[in-house]
Protein backbone atom coordinates (compact mmCIF):
# COMPACT_ATOMS: atom_id res chain seq x y z
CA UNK A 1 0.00 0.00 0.00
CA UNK A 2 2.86 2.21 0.96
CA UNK A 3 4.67 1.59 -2.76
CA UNK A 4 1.12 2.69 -4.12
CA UNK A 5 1.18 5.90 -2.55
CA UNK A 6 4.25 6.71 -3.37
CA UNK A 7 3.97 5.96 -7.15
CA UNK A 8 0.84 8.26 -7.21
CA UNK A 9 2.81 11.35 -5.54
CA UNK A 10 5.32 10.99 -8.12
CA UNK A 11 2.56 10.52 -11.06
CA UNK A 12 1.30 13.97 -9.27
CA UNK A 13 4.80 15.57 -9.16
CA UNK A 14 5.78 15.34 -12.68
CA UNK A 15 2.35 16.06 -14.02
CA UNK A 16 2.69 19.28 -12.25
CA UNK A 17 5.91 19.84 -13.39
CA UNK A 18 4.78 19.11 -17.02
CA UNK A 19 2.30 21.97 -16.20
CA UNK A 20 4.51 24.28 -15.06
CA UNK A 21 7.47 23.52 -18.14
CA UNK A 22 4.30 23.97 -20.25
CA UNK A 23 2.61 27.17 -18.67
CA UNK A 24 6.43 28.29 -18.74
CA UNK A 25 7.01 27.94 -22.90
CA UNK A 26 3.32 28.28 -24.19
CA UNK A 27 0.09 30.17 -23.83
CA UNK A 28 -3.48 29.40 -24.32
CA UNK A 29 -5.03 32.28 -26.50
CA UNK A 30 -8.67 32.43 -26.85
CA UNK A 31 -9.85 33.96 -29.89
CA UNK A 32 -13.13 34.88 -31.56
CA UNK A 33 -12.33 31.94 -33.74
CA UNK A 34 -11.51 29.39 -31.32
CA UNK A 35 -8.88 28.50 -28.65
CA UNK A 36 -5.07 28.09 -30.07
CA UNK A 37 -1.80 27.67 -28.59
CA UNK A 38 1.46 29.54 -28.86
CA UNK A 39 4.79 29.26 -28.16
CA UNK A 40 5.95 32.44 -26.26
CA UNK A 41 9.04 34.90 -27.44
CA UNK A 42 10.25 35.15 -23.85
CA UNK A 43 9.63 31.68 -21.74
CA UNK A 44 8.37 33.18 -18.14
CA UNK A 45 4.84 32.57 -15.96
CA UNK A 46 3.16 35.42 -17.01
CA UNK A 47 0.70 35.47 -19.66
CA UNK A 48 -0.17 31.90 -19.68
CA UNK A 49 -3.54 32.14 -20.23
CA UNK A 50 -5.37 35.39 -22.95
CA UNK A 51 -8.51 35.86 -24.04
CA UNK A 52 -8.48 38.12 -26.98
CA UNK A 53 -12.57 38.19 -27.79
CA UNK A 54 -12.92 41.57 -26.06
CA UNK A 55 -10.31 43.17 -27.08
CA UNK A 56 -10.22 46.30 -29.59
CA UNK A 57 -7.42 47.70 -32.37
CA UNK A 58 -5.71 49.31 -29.93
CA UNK A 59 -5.22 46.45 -27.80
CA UNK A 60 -3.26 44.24 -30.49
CA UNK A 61 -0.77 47.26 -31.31
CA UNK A 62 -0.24 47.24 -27.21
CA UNK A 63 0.63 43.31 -27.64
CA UNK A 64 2.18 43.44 -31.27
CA UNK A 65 4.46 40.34 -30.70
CA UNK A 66 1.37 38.34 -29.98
CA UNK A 67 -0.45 39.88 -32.56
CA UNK A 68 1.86 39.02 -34.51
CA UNK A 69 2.05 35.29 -33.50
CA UNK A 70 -2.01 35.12 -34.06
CA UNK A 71 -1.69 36.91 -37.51
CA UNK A 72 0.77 34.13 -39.00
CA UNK A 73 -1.30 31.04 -37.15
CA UNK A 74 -4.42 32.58 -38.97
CA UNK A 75 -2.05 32.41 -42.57
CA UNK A 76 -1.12 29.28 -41.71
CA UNK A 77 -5.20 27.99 -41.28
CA UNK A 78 -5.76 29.88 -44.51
CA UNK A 79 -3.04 28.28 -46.40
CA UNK A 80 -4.22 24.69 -45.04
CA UNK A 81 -7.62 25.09 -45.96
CA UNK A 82 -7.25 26.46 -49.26
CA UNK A 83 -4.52 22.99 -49.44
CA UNK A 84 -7.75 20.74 -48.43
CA UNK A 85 -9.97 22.34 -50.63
CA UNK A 86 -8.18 22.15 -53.75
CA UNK A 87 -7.13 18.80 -52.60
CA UNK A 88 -10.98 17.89 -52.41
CA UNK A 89 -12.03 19.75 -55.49
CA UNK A 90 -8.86 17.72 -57.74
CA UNK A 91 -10.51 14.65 -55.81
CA UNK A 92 -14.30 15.29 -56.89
CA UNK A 93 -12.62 15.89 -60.41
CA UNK A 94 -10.71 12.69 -60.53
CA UNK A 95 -13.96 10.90 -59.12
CA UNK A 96 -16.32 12.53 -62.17
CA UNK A 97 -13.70 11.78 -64.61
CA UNK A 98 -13.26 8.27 -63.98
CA UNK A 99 -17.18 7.89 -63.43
CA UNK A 100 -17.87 9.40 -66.73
């Protein structure tokens, strides 16, 4: 019973300190157009956690590097869903071709 309890504290210690490495590199960003995760410029505590969906203009020019950081994640969706959706419209073609 004793070896069980101490395999669960150290489960509990290094999940925590998982957390804390991650809440030290990253940051959860909530956005109008969902919830995304970014690697901050400067590893510390702070900031671990923003929620963008009140925020106006001048708000992102205050936080430019993370403005930044949402601005080339939002490129990067673009540019995978325009991928897909040529990728499904050369499919469809392919599939009509071959049926006709």
């Amino acid at each position: 019973m004793k070896r069980a309890g101490g395999v669960l504290l150290g489960l509990l210690v290094a999940a925590t300190l998982v957390l804390l490495g991650g809440a030290y590199h990253y940051r959860v960003v909530r956005t109008s157009w969902g919830t995304v995760l970014l690697e901050k410029p400067h590893p510390s505590f702070g900031g671990s956690y923003v929620d963008t969906r009140g925020w106006r203009p001048h708000d992102f020019i205050k936080h430019w590097e993370l403005s930044k950081q949402l601005m080339e994640r939002g490129l990067q969706r673009l540019q995978e869903r325009s991928s897909s959706h040529e990728l499904d419209s050369k499919a469809g073609e392919h599939i009509h071709a071959s049926t006709s």
